[in-house]
N, C-alpha and C. Protein backbone atom coordinates (compact mmCIF):
# COMPACT_ATOMS: atom_id res chain seq x y z
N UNK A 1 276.64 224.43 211.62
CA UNK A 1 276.88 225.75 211.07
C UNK A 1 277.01 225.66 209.55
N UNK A 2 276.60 226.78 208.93
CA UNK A 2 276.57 226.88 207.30
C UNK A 2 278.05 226.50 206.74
N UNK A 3 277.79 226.01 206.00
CA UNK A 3 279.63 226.63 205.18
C UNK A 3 279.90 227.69 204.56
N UNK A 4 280.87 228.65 204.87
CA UNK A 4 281.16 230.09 204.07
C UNK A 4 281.05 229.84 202.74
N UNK A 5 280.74 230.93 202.14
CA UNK A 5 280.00 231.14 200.57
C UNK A 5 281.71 231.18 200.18
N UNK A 6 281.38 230.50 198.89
CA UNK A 6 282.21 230.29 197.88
C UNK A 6 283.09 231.74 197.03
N UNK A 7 283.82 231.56 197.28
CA UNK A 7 284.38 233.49 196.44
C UNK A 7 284.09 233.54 194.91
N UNK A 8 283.80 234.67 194.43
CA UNK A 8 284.01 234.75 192.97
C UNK A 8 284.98 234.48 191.95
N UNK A 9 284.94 234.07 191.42
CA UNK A 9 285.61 233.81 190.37
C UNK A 9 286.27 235.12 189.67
N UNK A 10 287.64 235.29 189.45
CA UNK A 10 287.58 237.03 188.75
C UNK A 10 287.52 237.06 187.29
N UNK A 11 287.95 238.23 186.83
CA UNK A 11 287.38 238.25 185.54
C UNK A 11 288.83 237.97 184.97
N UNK A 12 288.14 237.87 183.53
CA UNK A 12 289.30 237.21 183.00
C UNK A 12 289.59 237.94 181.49
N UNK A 13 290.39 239.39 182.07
CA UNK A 13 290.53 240.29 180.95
C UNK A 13 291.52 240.03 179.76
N UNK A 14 290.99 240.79 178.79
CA UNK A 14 292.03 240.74 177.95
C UNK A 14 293.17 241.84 178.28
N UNK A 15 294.20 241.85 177.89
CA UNK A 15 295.52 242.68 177.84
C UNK A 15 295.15 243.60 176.98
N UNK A 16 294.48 244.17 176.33
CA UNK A 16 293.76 245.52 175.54
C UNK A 16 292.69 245.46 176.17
N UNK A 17 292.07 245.60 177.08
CA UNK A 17 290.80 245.43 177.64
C UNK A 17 290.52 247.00 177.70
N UNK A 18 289.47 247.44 177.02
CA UNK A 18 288.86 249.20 177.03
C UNK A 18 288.36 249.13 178.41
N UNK A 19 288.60 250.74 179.00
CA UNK A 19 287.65 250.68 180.15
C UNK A 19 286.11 250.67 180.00
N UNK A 20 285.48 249.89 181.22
CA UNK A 20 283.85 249.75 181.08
C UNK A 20 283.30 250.92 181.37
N UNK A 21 282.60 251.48 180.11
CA UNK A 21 281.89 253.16 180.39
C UNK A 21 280.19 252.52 180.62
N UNK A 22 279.55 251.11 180.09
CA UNK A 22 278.18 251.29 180.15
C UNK A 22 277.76 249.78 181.23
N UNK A 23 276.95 249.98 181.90
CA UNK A 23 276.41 249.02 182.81
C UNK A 23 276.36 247.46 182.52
N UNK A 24 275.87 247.21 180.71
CA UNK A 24 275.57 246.21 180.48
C UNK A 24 276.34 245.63 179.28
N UNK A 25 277.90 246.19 180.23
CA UNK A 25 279.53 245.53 179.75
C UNK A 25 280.04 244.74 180.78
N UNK A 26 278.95 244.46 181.50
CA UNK A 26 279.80 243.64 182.89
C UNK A 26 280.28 242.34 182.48
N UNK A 27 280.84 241.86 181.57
CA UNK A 27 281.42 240.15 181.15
C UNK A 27 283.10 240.12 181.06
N UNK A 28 283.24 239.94 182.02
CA UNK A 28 285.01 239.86 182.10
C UNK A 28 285.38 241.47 182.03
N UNK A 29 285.09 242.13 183.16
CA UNK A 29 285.10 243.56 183.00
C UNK A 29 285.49 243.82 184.57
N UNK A 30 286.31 245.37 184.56
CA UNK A 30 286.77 245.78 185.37
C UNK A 30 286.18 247.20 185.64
N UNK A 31 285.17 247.62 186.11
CA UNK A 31 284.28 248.93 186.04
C UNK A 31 285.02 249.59 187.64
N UNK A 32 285.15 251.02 187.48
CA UNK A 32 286.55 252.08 188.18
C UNK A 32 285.47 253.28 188.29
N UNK A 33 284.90 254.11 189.17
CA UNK A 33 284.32 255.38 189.49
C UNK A 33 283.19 255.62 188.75
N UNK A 34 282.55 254.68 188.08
CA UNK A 34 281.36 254.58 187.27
C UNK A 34 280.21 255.52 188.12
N UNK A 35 279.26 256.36 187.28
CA UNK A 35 278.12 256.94 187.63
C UNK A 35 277.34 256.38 186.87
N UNK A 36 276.60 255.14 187.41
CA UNK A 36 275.08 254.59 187.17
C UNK A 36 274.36 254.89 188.12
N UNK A 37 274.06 255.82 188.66
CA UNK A 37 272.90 255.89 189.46
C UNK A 37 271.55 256.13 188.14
N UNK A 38 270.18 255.92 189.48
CA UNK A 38 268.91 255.99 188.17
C UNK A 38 268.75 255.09 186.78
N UNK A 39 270.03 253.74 186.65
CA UNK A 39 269.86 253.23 185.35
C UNK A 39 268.81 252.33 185.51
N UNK A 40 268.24 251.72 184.50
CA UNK A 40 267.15 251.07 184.04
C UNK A 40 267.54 249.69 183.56
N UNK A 41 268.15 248.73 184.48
CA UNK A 41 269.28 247.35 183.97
C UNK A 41 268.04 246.43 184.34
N UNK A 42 267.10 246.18 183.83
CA UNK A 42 266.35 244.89 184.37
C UNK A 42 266.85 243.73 183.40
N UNK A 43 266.94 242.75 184.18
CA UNK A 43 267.31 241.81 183.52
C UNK A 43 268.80 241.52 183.29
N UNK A 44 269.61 242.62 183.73
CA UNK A 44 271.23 242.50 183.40
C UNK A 44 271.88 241.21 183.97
N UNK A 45 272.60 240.61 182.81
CA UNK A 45 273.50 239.93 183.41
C UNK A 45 274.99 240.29 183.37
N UNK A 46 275.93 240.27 184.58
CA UNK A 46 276.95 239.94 184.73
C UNK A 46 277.47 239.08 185.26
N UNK A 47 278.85 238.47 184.77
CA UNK A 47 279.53 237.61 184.99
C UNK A 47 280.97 237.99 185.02
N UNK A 48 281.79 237.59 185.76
CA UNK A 48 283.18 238.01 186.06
C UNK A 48 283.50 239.27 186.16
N UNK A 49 282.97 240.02 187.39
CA UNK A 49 282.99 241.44 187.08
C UNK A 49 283.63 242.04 188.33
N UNK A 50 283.90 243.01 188.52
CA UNK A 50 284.79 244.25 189.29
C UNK A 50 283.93 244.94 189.26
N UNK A 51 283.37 245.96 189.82
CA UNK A 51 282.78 247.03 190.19
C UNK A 51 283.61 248.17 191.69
N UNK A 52 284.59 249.26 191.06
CA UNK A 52 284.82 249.49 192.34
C UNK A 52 284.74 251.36 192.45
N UNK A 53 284.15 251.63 193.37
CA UNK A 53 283.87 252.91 193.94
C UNK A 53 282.98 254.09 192.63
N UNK A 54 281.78 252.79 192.68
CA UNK A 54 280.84 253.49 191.57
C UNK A 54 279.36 253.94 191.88
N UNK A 55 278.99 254.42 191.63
CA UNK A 55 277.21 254.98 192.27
C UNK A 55 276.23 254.45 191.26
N UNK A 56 275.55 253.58 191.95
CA UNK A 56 274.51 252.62 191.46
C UNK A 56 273.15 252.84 192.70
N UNK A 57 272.97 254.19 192.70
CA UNK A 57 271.59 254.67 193.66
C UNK A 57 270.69 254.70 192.83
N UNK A 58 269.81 254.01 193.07
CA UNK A 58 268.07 254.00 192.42
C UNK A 58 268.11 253.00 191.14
N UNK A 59 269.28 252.56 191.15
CA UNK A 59 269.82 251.52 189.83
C UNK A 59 268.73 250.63 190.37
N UNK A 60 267.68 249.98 188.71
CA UNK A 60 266.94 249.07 188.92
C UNK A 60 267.48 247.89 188.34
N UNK A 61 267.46 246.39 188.87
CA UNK A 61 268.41 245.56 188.47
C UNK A 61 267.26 244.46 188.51
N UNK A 62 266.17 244.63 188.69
CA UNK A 62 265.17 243.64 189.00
C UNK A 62 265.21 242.63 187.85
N UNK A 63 265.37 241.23 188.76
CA UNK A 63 265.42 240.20 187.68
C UNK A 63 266.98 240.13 187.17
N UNK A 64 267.84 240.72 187.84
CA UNK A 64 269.21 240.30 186.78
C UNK A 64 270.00 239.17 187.53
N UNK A 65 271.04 238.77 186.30
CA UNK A 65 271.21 237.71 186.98
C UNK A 65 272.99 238.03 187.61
N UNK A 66 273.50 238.10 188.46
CA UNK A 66 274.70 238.52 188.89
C UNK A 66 275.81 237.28 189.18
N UNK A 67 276.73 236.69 188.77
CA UNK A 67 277.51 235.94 188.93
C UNK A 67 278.75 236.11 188.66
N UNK A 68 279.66 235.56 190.35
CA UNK A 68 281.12 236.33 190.23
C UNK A 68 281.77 237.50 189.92
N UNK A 69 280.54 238.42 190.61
CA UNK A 69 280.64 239.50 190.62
C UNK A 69 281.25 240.27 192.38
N UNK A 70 282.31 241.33 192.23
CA UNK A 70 282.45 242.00 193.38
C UNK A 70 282.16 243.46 193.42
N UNK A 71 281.51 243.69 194.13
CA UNK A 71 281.33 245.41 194.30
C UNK A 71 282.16 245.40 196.06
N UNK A 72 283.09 246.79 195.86
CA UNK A 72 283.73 247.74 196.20
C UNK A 72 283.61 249.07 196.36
N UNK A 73 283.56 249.21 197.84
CA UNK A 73 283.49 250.87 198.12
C UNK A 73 282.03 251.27 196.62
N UNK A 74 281.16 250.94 196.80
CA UNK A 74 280.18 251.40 195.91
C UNK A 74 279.11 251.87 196.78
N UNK A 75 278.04 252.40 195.87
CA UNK A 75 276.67 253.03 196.74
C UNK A 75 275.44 252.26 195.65
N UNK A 76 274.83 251.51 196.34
CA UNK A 76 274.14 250.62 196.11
C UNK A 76 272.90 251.02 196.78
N UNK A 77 272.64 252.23 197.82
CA UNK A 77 271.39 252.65 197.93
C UNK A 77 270.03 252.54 197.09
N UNK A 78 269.10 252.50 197.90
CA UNK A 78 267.78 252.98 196.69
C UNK A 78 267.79 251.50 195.72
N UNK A 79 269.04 250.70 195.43
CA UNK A 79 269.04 249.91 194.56
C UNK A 79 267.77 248.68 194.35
N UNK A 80 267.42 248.32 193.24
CA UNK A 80 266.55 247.25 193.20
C UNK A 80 267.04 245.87 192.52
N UNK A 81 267.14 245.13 193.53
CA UNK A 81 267.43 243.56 192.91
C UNK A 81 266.50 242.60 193.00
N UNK A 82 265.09 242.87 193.07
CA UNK A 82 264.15 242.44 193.25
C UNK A 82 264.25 241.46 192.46
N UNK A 83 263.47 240.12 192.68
CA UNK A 83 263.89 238.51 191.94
C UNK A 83 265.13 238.49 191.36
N UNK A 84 266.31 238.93 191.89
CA UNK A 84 267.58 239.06 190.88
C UNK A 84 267.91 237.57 191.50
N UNK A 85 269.19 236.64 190.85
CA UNK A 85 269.57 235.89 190.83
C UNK A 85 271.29 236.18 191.62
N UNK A 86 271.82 235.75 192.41
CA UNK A 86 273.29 236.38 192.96
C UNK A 86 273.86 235.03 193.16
N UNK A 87 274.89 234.77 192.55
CA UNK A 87 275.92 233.53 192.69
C UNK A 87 277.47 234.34 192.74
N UNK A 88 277.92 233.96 193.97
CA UNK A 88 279.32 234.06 194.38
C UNK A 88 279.59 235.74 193.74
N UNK A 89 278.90 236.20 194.43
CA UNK A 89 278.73 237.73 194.86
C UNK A 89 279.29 238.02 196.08
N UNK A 90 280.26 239.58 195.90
CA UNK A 90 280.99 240.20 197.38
C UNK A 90 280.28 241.59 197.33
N UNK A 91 279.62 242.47 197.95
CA UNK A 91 279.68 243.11 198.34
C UNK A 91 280.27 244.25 199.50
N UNK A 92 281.48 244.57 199.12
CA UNK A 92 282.38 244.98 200.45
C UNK A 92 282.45 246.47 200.42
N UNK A 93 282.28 246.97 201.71
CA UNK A 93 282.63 248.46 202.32
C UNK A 93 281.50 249.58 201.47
N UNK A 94 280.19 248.97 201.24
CA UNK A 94 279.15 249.48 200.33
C UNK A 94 278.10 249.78 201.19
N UNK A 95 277.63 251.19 200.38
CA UNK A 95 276.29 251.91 201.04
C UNK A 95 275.29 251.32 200.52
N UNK A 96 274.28 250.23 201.59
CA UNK A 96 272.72 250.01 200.69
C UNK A 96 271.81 250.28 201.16
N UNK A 97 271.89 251.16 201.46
CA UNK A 97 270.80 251.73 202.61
C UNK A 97 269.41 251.29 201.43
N UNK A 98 268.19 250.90 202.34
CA UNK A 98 266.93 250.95 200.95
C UNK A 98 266.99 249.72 200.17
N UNK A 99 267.91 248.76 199.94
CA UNK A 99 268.56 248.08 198.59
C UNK A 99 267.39 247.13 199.58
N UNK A 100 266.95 246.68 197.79
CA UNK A 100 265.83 245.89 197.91
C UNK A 100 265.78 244.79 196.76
N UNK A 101 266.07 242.97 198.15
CA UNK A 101 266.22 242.11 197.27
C UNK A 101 265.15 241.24 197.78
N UNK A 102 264.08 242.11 197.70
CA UNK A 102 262.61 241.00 197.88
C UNK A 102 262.50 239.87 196.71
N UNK A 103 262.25 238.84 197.49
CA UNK A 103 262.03 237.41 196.30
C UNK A 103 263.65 236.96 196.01
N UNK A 104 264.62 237.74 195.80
CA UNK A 104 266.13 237.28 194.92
C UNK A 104 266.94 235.83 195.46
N UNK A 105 267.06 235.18 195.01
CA UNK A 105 267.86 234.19 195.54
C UNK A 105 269.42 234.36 195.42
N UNK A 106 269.97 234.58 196.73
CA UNK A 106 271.40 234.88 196.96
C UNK A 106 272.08 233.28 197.51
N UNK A 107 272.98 232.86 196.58
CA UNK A 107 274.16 231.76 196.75
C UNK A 107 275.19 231.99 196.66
N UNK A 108 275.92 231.69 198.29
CA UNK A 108 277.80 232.15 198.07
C UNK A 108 277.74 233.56 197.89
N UNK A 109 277.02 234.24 198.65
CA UNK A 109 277.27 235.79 198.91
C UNK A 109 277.55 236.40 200.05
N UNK A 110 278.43 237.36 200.07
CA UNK A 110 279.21 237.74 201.45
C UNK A 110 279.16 239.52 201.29
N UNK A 111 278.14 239.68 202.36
CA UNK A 111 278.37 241.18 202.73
C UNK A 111 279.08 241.18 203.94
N UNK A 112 280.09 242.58 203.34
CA UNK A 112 281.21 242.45 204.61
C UNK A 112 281.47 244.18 204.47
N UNK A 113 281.34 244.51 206.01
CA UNK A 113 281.62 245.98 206.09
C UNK A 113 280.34 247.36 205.29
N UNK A 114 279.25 246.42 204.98
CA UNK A 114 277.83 247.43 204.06
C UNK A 114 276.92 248.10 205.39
N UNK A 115 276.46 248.76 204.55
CA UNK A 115 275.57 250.02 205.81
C UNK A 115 274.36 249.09 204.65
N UNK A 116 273.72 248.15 205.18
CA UNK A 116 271.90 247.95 205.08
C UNK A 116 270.74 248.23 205.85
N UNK A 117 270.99 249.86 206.31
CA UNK A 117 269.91 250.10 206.92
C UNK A 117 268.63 250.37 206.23
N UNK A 118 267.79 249.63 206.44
CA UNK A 118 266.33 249.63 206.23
C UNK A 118 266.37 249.08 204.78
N UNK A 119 267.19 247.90 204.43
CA UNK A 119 266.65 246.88 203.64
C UNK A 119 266.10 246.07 203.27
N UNK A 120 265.45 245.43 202.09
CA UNK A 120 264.61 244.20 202.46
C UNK A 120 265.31 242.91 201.94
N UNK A 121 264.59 241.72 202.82
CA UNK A 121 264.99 240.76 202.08
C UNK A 121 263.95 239.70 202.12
N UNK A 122 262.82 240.45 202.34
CA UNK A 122 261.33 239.56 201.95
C UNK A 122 261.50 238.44 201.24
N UNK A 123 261.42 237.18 201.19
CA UNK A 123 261.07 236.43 200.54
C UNK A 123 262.07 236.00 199.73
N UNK A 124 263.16 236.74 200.15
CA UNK A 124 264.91 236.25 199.68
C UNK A 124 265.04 234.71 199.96
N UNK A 125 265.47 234.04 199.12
CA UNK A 125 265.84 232.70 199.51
C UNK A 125 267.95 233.05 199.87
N UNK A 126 268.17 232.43 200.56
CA UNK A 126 269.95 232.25 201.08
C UNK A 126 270.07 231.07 201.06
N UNK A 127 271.37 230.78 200.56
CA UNK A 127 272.57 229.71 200.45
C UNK A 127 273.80 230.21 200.40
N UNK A 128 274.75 229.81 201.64
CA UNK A 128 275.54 230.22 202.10
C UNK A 128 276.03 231.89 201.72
N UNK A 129 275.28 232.37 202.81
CA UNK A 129 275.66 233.78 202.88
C UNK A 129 276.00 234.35 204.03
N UNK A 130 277.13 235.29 204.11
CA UNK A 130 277.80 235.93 205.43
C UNK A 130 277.71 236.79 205.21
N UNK A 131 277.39 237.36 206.41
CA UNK A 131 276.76 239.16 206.73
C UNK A 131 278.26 239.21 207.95
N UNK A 132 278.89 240.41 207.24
CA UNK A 132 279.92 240.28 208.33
C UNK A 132 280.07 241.96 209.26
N UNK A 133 280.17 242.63 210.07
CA UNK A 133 280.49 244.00 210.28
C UNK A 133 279.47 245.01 209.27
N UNK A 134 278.28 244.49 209.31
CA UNK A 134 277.39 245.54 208.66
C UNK A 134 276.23 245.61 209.56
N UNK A 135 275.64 246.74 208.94
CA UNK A 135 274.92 247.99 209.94
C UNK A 135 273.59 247.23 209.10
N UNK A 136 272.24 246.68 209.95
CA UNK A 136 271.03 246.16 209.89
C UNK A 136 269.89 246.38 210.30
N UNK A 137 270.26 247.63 210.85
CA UNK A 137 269.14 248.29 211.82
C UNK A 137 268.13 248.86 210.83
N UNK A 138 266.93 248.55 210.67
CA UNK A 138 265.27 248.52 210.32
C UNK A 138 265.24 247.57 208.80
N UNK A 139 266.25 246.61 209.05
CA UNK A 139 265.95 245.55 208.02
C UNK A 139 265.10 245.00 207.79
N UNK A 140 264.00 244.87 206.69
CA UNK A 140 263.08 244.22 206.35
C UNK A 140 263.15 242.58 206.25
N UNK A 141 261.94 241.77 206.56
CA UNK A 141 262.58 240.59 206.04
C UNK A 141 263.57 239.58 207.01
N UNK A 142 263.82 240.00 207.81
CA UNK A 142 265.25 239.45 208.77
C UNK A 142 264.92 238.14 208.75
N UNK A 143 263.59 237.42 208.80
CA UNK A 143 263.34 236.35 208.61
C UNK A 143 264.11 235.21 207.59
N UNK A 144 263.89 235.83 206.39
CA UNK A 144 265.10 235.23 205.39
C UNK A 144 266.35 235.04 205.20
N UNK A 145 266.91 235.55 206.44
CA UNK A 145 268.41 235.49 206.78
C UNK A 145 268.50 234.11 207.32
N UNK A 146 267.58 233.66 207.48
CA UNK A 146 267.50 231.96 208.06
C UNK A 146 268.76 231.29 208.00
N UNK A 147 269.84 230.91 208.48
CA UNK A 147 270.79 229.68 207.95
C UNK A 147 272.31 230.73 207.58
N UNK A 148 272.13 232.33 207.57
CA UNK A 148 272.92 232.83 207.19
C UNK A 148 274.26 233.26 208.16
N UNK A 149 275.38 232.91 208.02
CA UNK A 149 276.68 232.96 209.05
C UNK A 149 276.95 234.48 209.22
N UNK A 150 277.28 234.89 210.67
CA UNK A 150 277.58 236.02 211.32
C UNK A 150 278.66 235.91 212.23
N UNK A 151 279.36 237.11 212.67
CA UNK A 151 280.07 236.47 213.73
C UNK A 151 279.47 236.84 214.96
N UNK A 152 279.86 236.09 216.07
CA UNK A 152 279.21 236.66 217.41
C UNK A 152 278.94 237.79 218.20
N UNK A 153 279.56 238.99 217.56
CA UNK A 153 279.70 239.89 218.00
C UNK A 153 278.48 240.62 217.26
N UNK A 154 278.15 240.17 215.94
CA UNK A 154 277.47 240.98 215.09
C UNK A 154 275.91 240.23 215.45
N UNK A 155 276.10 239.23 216.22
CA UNK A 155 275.17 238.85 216.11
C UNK A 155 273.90 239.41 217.57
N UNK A 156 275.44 239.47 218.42
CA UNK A 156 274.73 240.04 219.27
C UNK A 156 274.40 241.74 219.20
N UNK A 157 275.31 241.97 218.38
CA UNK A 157 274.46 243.48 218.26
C UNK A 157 273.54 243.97 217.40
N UNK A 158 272.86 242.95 216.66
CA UNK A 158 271.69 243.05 215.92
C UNK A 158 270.29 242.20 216.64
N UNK A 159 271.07 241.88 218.21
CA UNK A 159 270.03 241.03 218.87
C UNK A 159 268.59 241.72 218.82
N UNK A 160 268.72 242.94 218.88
CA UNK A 160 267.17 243.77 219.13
C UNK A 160 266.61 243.28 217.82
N UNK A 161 267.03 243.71 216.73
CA UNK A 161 266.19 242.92 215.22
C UNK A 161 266.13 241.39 215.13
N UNK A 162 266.48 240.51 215.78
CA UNK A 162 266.72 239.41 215.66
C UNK A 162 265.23 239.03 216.54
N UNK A 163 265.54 239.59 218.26
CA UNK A 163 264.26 239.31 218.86
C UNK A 163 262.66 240.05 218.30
N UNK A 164 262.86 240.79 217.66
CA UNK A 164 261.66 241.63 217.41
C UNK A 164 261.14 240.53 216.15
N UNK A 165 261.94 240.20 215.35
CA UNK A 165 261.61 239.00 214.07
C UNK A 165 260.63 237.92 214.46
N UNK A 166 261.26 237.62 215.52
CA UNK A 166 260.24 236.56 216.59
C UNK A 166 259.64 236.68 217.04
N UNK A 167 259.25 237.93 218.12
CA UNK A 167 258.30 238.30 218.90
C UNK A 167 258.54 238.40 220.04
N UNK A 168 259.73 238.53 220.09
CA UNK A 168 260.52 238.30 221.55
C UNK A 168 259.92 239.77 222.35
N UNK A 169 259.38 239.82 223.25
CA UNK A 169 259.74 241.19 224.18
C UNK A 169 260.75 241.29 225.47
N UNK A 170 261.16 241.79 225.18
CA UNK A 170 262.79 242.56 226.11
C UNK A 170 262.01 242.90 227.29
N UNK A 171 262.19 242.20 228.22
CA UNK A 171 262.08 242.68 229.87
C UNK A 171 262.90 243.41 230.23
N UNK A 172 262.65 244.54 230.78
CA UNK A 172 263.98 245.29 231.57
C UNK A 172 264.23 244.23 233.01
């Protein structure tokens, strides 16, 4: 069995720390009800970051590089992380419906409690990543989940996407 992904690292604010009003302030930052939906972040990097209960729908992130970063209660729909880079990344209690990390290489990332219906993960490379209590139904890609930790319960209730990945057909 894999070993569970590594947690993030948190940020490491200053004691005058301004609140984060723009996307590409994520460096030792604590971002609170943020409206980025529709932004244009290719290439963003963050590092030591908070993200909690902010709208990042249609946010394009393609190519960024994300490290020790947590998102919270966020909406991550529509989102694009296409070739993004993810090291010791949480995604918890988040909408991604659509979120598309074709090509991205995810290390030490843990979705726990996300709605990913009809996501991709084409050509995603994984290192240690846990999918925990999230919704997977018309996931793209399932293939690339290769090696990735679940618990048994989740695993069996994503069995229909799991056998269809393979080619399995379901006898009644």
């Amino acid at each position: 069995m894999s070993e569970p992904p590594a947690a993030p690292y948190p940020p490491d604010l200053d004691d005058d720390a301004s609140p984060v009003l723009e996307l590409d302030e994520l460096v030792d930052a604590v971002a609170v009800d943020r409206e980025w939906a529709n932004l244009r972040a290719r290439g963003l990097g963050a590092r030591r970051a908070e993200v909690r209960g902010s709208r990042l729908t249609g946010t394009e992130l393609a190519e960024a590089i994300l490290a020790d970063v947590t998102f919270s209660d966020c909406r991550l729909d529509l989102a694009g992380l296409r070739m993004a880079t993810l090291q010791r990344v949480v995604f918890r209690d988040c909408r991604m419906g659509e979120c598309d990390f074709y090509d991205a290489s995810l290390t030490d990332v843990l979705f726990e409690r996300c709605e990913l219906r009809d996501a991709t993960f084409s050509g995603a490379r994984i290192e240690r990543v846990e999918i925990r209590g999230c919704d997977l139904t018309g996931l793209r890609g399932v293939e690339a989940l290769r090696g990735a930790r679940m618990p048994w319960n989740d695993v069996l209730e994503n069995a229909p996407l799991f056998a269809a990945a393979l080619g399995i057909v379901v006898a009644d």
